[in-house]
Protein backbone atom coordinates (compact mmCIF):
# COMPACT_ATOMS: atom_id res chain seq x y z
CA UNK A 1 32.80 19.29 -29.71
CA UNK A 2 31.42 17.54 -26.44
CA UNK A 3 31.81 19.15 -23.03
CA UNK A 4 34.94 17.64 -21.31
CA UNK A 5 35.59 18.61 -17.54
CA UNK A 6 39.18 19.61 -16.27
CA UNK A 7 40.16 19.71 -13.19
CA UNK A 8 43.72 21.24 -11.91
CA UNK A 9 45.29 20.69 -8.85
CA UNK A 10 48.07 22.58 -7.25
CA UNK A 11 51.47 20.97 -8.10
CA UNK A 12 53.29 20.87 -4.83
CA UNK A 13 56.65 22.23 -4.17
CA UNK A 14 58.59 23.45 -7.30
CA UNK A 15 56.67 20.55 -9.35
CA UNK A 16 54.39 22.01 -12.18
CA UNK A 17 51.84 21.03 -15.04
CA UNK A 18 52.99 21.30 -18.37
CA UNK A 19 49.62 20.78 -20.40
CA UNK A 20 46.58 23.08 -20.24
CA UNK A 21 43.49 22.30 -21.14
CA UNK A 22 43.73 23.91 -24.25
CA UNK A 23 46.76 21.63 -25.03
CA UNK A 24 44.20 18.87 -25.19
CA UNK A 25 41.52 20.62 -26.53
CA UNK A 26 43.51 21.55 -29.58
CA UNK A 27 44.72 17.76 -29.69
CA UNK A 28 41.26 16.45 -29.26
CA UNK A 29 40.01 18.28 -31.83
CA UNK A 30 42.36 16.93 -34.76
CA UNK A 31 41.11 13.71 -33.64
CA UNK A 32 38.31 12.17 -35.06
CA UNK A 33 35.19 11.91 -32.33
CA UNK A 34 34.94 8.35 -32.12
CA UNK A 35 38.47 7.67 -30.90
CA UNK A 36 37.69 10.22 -27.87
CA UNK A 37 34.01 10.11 -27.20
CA UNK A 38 34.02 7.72 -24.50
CA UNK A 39 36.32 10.92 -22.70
CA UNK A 40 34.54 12.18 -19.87
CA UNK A 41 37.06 14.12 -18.23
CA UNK A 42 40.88 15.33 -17.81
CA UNK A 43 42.45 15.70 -14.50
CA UNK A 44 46.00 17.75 -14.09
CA UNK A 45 47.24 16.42 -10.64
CA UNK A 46 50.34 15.79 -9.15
CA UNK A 47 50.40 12.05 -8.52
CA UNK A 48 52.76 11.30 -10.11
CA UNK A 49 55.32 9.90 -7.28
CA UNK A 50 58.50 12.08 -8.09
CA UNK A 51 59.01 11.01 -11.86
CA UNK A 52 57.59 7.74 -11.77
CA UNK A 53 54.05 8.05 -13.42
CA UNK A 54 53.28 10.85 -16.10
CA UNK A 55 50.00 9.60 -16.51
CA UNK A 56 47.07 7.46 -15.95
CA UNK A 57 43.21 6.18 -17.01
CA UNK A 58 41.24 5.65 -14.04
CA UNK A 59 39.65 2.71 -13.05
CA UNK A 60 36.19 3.57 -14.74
CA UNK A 61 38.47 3.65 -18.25
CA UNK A 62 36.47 7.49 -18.81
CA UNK A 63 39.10 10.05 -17.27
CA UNK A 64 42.86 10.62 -17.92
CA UNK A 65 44.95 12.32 -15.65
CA UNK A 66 48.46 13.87 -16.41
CA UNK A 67 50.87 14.43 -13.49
CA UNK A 68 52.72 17.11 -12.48
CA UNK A 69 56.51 17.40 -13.12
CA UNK A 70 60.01 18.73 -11.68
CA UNK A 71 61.23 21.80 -13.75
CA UNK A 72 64.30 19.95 -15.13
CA UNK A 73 63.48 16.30 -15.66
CA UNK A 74 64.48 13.68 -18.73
CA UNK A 75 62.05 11.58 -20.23
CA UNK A 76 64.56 9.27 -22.08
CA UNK A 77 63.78 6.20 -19.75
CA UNK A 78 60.09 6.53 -20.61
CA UNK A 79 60.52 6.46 -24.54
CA UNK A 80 58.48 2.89 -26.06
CA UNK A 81 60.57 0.95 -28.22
CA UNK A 82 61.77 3.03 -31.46
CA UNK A 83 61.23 5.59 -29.98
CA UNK A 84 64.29 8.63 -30.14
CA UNK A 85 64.46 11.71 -27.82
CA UNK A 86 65.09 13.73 -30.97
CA UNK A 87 61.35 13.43 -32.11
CA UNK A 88 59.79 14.98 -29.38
CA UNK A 89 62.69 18.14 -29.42
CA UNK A 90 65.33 17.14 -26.81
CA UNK A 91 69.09 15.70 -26.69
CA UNK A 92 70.04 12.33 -25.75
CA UNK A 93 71.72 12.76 -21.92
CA UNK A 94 70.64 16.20 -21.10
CA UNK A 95 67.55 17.59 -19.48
CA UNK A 96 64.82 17.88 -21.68
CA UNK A 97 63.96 21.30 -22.79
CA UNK A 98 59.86 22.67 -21.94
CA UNK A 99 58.83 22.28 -25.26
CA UNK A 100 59.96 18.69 -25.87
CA UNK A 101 58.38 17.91 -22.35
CA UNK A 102 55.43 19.46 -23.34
CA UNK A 103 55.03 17.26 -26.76
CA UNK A 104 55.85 14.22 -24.94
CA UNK A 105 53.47 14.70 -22.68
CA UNK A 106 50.76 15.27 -25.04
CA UNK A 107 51.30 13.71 -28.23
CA UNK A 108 52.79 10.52 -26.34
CA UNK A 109 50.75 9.96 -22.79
CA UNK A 110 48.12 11.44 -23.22
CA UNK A 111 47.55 9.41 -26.74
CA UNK A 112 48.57 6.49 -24.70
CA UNK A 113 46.25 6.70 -22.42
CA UNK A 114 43.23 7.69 -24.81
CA UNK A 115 44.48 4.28 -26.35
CA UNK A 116 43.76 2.60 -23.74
CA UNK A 117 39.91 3.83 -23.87
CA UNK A 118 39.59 1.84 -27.07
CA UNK A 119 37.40 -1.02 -27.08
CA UNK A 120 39.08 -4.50 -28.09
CA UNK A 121 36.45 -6.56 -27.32
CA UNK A 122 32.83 -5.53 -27.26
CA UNK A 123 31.47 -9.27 -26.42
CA UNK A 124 33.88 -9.83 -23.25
CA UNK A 125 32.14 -8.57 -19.70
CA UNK A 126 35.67 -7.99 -18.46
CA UNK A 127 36.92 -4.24 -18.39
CA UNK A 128 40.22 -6.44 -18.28
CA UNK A 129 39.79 -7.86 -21.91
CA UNK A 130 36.74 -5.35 -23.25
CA UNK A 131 39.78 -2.44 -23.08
CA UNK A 132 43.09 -2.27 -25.00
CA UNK A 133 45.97 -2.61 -22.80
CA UNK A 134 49.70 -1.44 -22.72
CA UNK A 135 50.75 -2.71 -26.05
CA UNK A 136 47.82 -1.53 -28.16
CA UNK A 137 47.54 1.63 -26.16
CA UNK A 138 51.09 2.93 -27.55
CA UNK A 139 50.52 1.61 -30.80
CA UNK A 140 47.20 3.92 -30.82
CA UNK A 141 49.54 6.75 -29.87
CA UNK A 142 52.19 6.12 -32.31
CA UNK A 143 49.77 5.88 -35.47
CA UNK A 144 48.07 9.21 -33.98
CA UNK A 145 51.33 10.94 -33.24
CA UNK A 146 52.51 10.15 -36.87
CA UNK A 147 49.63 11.13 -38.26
CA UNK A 148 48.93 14.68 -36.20
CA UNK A 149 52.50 15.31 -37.39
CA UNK A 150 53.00 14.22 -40.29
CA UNK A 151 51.60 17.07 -41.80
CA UNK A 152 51.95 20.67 -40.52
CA UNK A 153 49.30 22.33 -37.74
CA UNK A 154 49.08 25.85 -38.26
CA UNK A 155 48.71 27.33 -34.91
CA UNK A 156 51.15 29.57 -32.63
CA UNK A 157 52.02 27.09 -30.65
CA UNK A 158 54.75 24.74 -31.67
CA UNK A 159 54.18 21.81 -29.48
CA UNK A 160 51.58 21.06 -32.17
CA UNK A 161 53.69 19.83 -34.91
CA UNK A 162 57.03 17.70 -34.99
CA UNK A 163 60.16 19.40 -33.69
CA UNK A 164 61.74 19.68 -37.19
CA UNK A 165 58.06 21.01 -38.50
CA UNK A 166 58.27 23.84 -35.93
């Protein structure tokens, strides 16, 4: 597996990270190379303006960062179309439990934004048009997700299969 470098910085207040870096290790590992090799590096920070933004690529399309968040949050308003609470672990209307955080944040973000390190175009000059964008970002994280889960993991940690795999 190729050297990635994480970074962690401190999560201010009562904020906190919810991913480690051997959350995406694992992850990146039942992933085939070429869908993460252009992956330079993983940054846990906490800019992620209250609950606004769980995650980013930056500008140079080669790092992802995952933001820090509250203790008790809901991540209902951030579910894609067809998307249901129930598949990552929580309840419609209540706070989301850790572990259903957790998955979200892994098997749905941070997917997402590894989707968006996929090359579209290879002829354009444009990082604009060369990279996918929103829509085929989530649908790289949906075909992943259902894939990673559609059979089961074995590890101790649960957050690496589906809820009702767990």
């Amino acid at each position: 597996m190729r050297k990635i470098k994480f970074t962690n910085k401190t999560a201010y207040c009562d904020r906190r990270h919810y991913l480690t870096e051997e959350d995406v290790l694992v992850l990146l590992s039942r992933l085939p190379e070429e869908t993460w090799w252009r992956l330079r590096a993983v940054h846990f920070n906490d800019r992620g303006f209250g609950v606004r933004t769980l995650g980013y690529v930056t500008p140079s399309e080669r790092e992802i960062a995952i933001c820090a968040l509250p203790p008790r949050v809901s991540l209902t308003r951030f579910l894609a179309e067809g998307q249901t609470c129930e598949e990552f672990g929580a309840k419609r209307g209540a706070q989301w439990p850790h572990l259903a955080v957790r998955r979200f944040l892994l098997y749905d973000v941070f997917l997402h934004e590894l989707g968006h390190m996929q090359i579209i175009n290879e002829r354009t000059r444009s990082d604009r048009l060369k990279f996918a964008r929103e829509k085929y970002a989530q649908e790289f994280a949906d075909k992943w997700r259902r894939q990673l889960w559609s059979k089961h993991f074995d590890h101790p940690d649960p957050v690496h299969n589906a809820p009702n795999d767990a």
